[in-house]
Protein backbone atom coordinates (compact mmCIF):
# COMPACT_ATOMS: atom_id res chain seq x y z
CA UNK A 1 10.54 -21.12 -2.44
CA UNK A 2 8.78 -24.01 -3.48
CA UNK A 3 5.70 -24.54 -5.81
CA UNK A 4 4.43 -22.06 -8.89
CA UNK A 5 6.52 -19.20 -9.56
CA UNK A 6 4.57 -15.86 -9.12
CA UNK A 7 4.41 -13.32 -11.30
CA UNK A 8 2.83 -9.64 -11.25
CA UNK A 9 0.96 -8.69 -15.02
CA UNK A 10 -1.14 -5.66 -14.16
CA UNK A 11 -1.22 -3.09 -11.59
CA UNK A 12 -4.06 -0.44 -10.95
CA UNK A 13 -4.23 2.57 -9.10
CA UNK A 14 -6.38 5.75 -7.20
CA UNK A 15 -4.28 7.56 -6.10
CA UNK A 16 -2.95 11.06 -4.33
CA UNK A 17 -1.37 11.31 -7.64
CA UNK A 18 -3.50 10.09 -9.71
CA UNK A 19 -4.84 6.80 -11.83
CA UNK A 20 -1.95 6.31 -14.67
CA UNK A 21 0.91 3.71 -13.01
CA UNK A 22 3.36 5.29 -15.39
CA UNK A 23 2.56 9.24 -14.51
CA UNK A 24 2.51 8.50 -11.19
CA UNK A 25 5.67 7.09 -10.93
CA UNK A 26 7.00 9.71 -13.13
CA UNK A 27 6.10 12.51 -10.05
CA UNK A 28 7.39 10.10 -7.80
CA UNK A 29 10.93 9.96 -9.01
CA UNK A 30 10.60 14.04 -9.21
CA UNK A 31 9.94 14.20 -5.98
CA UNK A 32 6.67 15.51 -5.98
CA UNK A 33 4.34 16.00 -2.96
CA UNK A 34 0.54 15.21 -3.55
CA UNK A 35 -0.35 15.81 -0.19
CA UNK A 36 -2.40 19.22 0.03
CA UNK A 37 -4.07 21.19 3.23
CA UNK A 38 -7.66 19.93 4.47
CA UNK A 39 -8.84 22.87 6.31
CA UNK A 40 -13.01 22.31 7.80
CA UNK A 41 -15.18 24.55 10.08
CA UNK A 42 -14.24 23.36 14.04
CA UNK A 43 -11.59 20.92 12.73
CA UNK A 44 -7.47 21.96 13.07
CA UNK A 45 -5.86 22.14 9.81
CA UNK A 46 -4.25 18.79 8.91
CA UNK A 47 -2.76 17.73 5.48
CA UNK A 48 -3.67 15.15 3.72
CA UNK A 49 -3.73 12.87 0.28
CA UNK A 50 -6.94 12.96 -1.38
CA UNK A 51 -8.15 11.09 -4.89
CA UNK A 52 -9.58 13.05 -7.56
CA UNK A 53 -12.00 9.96 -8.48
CA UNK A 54 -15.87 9.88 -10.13
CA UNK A 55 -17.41 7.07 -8.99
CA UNK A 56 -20.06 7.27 -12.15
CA UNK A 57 -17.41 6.10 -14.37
CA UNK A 58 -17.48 2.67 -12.74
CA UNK A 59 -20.73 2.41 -11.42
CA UNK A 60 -24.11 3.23 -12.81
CA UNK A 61 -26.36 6.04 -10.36
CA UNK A 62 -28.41 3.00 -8.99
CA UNK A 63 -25.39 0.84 -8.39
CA UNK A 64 -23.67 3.76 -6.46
CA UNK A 65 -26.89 3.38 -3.88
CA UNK A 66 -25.02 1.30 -1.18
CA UNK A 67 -21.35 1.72 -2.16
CA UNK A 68 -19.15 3.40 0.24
CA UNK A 69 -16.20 5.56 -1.66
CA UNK A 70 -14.00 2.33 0.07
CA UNK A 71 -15.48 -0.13 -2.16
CA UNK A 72 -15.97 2.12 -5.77
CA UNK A 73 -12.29 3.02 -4.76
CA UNK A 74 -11.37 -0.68 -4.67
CA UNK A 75 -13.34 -2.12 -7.95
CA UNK A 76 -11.83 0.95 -9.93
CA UNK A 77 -8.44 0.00 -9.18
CA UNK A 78 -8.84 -3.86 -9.41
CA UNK A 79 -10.43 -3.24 -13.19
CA UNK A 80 -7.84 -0.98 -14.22
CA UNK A 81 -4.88 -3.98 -13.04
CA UNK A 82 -7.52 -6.31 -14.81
CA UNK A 83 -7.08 -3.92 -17.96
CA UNK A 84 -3.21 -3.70 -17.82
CA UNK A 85 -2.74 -6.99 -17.28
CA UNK A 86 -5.28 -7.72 -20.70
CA UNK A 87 -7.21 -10.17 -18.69
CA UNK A 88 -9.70 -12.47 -20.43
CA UNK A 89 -13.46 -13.06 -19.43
CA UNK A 90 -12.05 -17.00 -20.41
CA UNK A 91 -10.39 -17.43 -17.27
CA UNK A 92 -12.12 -20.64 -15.18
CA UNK A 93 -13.99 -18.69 -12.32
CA UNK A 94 -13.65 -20.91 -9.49
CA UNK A 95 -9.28 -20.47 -10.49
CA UNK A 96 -9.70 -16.86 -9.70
CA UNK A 97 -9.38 -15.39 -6.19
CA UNK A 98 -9.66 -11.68 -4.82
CA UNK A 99 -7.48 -11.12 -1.71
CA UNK A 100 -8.20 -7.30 -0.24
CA UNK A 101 -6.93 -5.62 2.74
CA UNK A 102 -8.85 -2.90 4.17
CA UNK A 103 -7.63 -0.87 7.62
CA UNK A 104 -11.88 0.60 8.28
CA UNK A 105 -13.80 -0.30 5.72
CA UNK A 106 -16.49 1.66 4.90
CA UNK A 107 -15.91 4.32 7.23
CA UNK A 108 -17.78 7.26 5.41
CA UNK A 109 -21.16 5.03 5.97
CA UNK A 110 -20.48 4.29 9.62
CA UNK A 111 -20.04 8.48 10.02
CA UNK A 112 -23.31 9.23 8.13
CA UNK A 113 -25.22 6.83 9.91
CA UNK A 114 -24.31 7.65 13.31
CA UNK A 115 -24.70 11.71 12.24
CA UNK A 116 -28.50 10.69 11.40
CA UNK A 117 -29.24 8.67 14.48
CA UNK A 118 -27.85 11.58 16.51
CA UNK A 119 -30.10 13.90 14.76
CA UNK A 120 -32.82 11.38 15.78
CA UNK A 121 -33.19 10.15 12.22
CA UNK A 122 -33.34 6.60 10.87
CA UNK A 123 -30.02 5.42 9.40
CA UNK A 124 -30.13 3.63 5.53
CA UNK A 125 -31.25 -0.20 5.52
CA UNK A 126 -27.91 -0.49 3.53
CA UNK A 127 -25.40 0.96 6.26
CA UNK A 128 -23.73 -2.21 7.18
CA UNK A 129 -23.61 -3.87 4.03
CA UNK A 130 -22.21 -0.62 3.10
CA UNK A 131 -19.75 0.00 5.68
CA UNK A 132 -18.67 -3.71 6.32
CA UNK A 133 -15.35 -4.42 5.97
CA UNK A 134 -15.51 -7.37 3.20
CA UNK A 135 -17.77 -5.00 1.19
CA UNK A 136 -14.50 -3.72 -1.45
CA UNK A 137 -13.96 -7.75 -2.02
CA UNK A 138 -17.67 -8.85 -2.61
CA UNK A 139 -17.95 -5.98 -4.83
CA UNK A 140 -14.65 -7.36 -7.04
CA UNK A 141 -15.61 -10.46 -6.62
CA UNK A 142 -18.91 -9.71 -8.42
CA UNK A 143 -17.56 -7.94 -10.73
CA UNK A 144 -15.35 -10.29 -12.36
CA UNK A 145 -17.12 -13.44 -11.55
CA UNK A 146 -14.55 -15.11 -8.68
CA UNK A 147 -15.87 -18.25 -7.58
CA UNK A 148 -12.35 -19.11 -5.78
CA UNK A 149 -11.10 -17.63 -2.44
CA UNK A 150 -12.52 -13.98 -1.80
CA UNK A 151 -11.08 -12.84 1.22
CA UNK A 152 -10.23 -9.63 3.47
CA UNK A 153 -7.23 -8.69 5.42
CA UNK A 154 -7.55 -6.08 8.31
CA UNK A 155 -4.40 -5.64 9.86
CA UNK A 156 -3.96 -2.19 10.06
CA UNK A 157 -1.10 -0.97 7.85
CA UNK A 158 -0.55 -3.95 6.94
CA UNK A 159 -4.05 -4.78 5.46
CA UNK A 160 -3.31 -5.11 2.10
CA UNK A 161 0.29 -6.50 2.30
CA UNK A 162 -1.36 -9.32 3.74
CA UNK A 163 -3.02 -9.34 0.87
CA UNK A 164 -0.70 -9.65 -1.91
CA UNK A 165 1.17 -12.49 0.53
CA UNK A 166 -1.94 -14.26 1.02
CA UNK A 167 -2.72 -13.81 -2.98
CA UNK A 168 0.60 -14.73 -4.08
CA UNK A 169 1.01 -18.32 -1.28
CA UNK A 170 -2.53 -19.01 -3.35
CA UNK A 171 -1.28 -18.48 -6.74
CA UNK A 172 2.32 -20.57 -5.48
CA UNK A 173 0.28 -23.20 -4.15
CA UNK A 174 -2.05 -24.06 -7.07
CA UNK A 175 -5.07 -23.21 -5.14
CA UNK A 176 -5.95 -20.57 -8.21
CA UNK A 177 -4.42 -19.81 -11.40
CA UNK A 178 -4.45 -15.82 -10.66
CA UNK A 179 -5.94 -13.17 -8.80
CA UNK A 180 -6.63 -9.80 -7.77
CA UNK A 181 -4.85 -8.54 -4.67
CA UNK A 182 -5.99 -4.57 -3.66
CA UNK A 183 -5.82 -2.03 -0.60
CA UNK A 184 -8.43 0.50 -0.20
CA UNK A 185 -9.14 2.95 2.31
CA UNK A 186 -11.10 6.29 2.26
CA UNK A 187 -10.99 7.95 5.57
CA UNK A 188 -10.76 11.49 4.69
CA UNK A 189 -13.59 12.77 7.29
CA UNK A 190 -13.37 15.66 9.33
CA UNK A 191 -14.10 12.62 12.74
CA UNK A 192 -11.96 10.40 11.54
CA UNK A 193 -9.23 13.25 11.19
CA UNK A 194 -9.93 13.92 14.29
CA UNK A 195 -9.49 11.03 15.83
CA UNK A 196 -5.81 10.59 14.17
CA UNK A 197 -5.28 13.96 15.59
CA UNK A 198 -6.13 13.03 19.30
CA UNK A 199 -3.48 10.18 18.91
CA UNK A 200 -0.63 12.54 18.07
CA UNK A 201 0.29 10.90 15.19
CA UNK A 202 -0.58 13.32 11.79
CA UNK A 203 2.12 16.31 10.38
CA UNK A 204 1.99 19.79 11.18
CA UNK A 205 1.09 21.31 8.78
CA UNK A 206 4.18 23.24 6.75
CA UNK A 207 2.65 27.11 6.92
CA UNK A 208 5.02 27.99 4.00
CA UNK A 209 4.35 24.65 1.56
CA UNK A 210 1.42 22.19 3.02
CA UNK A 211 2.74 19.93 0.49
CA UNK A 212 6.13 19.63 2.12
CA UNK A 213 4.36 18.57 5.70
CA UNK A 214 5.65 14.49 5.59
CA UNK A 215 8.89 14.44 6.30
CA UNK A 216 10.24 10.68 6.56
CA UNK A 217 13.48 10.28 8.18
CA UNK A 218 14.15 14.29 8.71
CA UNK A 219 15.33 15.66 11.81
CA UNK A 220 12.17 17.78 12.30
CA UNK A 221 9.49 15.15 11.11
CA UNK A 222 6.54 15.71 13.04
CA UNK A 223 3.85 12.27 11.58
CA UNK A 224 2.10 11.47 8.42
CA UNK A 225 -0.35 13.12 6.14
CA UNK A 226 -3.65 10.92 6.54
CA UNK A 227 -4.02 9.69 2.92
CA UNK A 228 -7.10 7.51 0.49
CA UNK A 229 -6.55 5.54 -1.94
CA UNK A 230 -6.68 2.16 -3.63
CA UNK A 231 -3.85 -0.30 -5.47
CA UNK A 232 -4.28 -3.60 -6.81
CA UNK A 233 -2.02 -5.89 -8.48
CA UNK A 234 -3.20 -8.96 -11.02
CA UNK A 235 -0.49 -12.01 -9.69
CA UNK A 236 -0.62 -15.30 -11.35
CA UNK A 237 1.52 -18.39 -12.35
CA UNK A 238 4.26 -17.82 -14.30
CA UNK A 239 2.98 -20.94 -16.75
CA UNK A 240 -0.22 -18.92 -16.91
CA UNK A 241 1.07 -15.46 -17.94
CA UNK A 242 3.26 -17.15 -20.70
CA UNK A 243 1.00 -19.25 -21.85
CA UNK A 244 -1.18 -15.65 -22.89
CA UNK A 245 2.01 -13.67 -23.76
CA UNK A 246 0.85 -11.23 -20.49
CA UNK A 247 3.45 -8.44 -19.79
CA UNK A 248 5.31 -9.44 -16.54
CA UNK A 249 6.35 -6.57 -14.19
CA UNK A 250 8.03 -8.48 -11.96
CA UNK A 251 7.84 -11.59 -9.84
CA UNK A 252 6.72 -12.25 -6.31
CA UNK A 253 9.81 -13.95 -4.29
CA UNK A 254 8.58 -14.34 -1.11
CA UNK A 255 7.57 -12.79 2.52
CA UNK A 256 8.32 -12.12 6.04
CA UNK A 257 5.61 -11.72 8.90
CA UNK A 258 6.46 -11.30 12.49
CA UNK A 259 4.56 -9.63 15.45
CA UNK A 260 6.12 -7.35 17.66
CA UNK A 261 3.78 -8.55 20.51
CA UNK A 262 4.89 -5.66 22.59
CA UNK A 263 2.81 -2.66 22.19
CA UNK A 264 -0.62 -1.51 20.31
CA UNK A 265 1.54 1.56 18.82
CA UNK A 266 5.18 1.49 19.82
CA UNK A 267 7.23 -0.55 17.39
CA UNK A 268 9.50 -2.63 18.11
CA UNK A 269 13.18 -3.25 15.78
CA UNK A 270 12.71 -6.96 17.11
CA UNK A 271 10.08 -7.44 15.66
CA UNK A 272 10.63 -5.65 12.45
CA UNK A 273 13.86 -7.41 11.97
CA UNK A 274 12.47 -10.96 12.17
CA UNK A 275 9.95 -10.18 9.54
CA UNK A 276 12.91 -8.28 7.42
CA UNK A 277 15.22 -11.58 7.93
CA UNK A 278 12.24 -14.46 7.31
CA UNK A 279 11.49 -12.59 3.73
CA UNK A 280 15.07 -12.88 2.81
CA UNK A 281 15.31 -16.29 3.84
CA UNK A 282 12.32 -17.42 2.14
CA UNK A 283 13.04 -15.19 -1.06
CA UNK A 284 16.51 -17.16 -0.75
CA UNK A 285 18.25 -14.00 -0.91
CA UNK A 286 21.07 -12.86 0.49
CA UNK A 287 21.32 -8.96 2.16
CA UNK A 288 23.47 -7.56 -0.84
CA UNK A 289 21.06 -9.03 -3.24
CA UNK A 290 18.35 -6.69 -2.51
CA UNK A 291 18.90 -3.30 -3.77
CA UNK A 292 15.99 -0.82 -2.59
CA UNK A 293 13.77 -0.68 0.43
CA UNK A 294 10.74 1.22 0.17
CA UNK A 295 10.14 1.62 3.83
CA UNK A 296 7.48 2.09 5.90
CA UNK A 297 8.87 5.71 6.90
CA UNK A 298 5.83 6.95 8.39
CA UNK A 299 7.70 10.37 9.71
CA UNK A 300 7.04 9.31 13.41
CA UNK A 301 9.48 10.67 16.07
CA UNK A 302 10.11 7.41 16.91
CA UNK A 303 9.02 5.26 14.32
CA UNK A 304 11.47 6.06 11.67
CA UNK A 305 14.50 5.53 13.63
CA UNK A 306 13.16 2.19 14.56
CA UNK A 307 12.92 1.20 11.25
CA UNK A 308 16.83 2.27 10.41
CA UNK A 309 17.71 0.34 13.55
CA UNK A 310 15.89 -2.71 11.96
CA UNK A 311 17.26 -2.47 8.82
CA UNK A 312 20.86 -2.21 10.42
CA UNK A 313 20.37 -5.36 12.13
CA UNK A 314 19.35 -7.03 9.52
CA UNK A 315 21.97 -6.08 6.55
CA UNK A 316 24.91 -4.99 8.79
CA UNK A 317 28.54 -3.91 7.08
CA UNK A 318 25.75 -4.62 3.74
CA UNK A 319 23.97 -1.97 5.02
CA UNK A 320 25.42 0.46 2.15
CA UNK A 321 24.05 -1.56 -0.80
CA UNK A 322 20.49 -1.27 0.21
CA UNK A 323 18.79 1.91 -1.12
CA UNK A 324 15.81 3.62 1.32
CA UNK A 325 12.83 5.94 0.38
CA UNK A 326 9.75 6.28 1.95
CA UNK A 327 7.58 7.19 -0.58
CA UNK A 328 4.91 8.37 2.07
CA UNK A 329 6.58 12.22 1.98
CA UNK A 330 4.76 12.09 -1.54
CA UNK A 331 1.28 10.24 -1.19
CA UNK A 332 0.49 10.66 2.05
CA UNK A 333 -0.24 7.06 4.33
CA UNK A 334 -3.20 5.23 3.16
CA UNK A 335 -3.19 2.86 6.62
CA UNK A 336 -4.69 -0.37 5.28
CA UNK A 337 -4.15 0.22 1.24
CA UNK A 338 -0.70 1.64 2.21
CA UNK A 339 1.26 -1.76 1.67
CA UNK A 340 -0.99 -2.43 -1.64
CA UNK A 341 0.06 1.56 -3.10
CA UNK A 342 3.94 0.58 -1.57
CA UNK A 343 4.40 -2.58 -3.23
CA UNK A 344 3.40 -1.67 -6.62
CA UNK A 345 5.72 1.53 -6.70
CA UNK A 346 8.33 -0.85 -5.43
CA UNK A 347 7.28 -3.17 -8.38
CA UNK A 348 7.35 -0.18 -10.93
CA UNK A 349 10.93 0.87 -9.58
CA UNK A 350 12.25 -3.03 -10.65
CA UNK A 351 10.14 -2.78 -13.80
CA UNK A 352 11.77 0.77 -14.54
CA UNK A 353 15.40 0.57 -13.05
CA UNK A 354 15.06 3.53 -11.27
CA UNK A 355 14.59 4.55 -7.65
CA UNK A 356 11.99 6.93 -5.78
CA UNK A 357 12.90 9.34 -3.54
CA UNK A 358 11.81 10.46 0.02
CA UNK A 359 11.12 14.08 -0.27
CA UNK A 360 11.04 16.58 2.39
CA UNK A 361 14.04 14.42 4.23
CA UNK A 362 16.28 17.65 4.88
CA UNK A 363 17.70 18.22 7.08
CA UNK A 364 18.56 14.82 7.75
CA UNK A 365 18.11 13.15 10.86
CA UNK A 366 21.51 10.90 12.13
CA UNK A 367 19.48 8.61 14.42
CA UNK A 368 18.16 7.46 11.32
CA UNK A 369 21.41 6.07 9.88
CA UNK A 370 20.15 4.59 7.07
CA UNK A 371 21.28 5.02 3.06
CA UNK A 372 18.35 7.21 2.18
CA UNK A 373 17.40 8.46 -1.25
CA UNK A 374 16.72 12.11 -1.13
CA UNK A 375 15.37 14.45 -3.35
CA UNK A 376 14.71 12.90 -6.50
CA UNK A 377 15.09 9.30 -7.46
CA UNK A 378 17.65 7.49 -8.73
CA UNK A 379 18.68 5.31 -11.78
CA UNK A 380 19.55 1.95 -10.39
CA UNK A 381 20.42 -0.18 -13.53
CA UNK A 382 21.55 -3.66 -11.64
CA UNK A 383 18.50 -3.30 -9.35
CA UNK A 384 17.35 -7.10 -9.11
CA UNK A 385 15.59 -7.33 -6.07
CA UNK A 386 13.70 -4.84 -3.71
CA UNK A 387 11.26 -5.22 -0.60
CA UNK A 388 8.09 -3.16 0.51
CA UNK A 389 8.10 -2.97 4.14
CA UNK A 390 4.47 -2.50 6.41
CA UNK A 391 4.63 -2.25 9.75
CA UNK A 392 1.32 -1.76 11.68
CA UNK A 393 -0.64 -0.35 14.71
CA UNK A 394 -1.59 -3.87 16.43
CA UNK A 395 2.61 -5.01 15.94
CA UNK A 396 2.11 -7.12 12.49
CA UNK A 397 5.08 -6.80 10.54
CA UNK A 398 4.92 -7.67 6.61
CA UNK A 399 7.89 -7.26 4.14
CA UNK A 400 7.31 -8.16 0.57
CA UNK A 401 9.74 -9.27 -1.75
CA UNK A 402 10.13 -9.23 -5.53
CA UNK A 403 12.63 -9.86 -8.08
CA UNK A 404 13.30 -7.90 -11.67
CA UNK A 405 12.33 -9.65 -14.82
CA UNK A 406 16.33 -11.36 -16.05
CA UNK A 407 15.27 -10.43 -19.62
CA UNK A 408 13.76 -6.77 -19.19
């Protein structure tokens, strides 16, 4: 592609697993399941992916007033990427941008205002600020003083990949030097649960191991464990990361968007393989060159086979030199921050050489003839390329591509 080369220096996360890149990789490759049982009064047991997070350790009790978990989840993980990546208070402001993607928003506000004016009581002065769906980027933005392009991304489950491509075409184009590019979502409410429940979409839950309920690509998959969370990556020029000796995890290639225009929440392998073929073409890969796929793998009836088909299409008799997890049996879905969480593992597994797994995948499922990674992960020493894959209610289709450092 033409213009800057793109680089990724810091990646922060608030996650099912927890807030340490490196640990939660580590579980990842092992195979193991954060996702946990979320049993309330009136409610049907569901499982889900929760964060063990206080707020108070980024925010003061008075700056809390306002916040909704959405946006504290979002400015913990974009400090802790500004931390890894050792980022400087020098940095011209109006150079920096913060790109976010965000499924809901503030979703916990929206529920506690409409449970007040139910119960016939006023609802706080600060609900929309609070609840609106920009709110996670104004709040990094303030944080860290971004005078350039702060925007938000609300595609679904493809929120925040949008994000990181609309971060990293900023970055390529010289409109900033670097930026901030995060998912967050916190919809762990017994309505919103709900909801997701009416639509026929969430796991049974496993009545012998609850962990073991998300079951990409198995023959008796049943949907996804509703998951929270946040990820953010720093991306910025290449010239700009060497010019401060910054750590480089990998670099952004390139990316493939396509709508399925067919159906709010059927997808479509059309669709998925025009986005899958546009990344490669713009990453100026060929498919051999790209050795792992972390998937969307949602552990829908039909959604996972769609994705094989896709992938099929796409790579043909190559097909067997692509590697495919869906990291999802582990950390649960976090809709909108989903792509953000995706596409750092998927940077971590270049930075590391090694492959994550899909857990829970037996026994496997041969409409979903794909080369899945089962178990535990992999070593994959001549991994040089790999894609994150986000394909969303609404039929956007985002696949992200990066490439290994040559000299790590």
């Amino acid at each position: 592609m033409s213009g800057r080369e793109v680089v990724v220096t810091g990646l922060g996360l608030m996650s099912p697993h927890g807030n340490d890149a490196a640990t939660v990789f580590d579980e990842l490759m092992r195979g193991r399941s954060a996702i946990r049982l979320f049993e309330r009064p009136g409610l049907p047991s569901a499982v889900v992916g929760q964060v063990e997070f206080d707020a108070t350790q980024w925010f003061s009790r008075l700056q809390l007033v306002g916040v909704d978990r959405v946006s504290q989840l979002a400015v913990a993980a974009s400090e802790s990427a500004r931390r890894d990546a050792a980022w400087s208070d020098q940095y011209a402001s109006e150079r920096i941008g913060v790109f976010v993607g965000s499924g809901m928003g503030g979703a916990a506000t929206i529920d506690e205002g409409y449970t007040a004016l139910a119960a016939g009581k006023r609802a706080s002065p600060l609900t929309v600020v609070a609840s609106m769906v920009n709110a996670p980027a104004a709040h990094v933005a303030m944080r860290i003083k971004a005078h350039g392009p702060v925007l938000t991304y609300s595609v679904a489950c493809a929120s925040s990949a949008a994000a990181i491509d609309a971060a990293a075409r900023a970055v390529q184009e010289g409109d900033i030097d670097i930026a901030i590019a995060c998912g967050s979502e916190a919809l762990i409410l017994p309505n919103v649960i709900r909801a997701w429940q009416a639509l026929h979409t969430l796991a049974s839950p496993d009545a012998d191991d609850p962990s073991a309920s998300c079951r990409p690509f198995a023959a008796n998959r049943s949907g996804f464990a509703l998951s929270e969370g946040a990820a953010a990556m720093v991306l910025e020029s290449r010239a700009h990361a060497e010019s401060r000796g910054a750590r480089i995890y990998a670099a952004w290639a390139g990316s493939g968007m396509s709508c399925d225009a067919a159906h709010l929440t059927k997808p479509d392998a059309d669709g998925q393989a025009r986005a899958l073929r546009l990344a490669l073409q713009r990453s100026g890969l060929e498919p051999n060159e790209v050795g792992y796929c972390n998937a969307h793998g949602t552990a829908t009836p039909i959604g996972d086979v769609v994705e094989c088909n896709a992938l099929r299409a796409v790579w043909g008799e190559s097909i067997d030199t692509l590697r495919v997890s869906s990291t999802k049996s582990m950390h649960g879905h976090l809709l909108g921050a989903a792509g953000a969480l995706e596409a750092a593992i998927t940077v971590l597994a270049l930075y590391e050489k090694q492959i994550p797994p899909t857990a829970h995948s037996h026994p496997a499922d041969p409409a979903c003839a794909a080369p899945i990674v089962r178990g535990q992960g992999v070593d994959a020493p001549d991994l040089t390329a790999a894609i994150s894959s986000s394909f969303a209610f609404g039929g956007t289709n985002i696949v992200l591509v990066f490439r290994a450092e040559a000299s790590r």
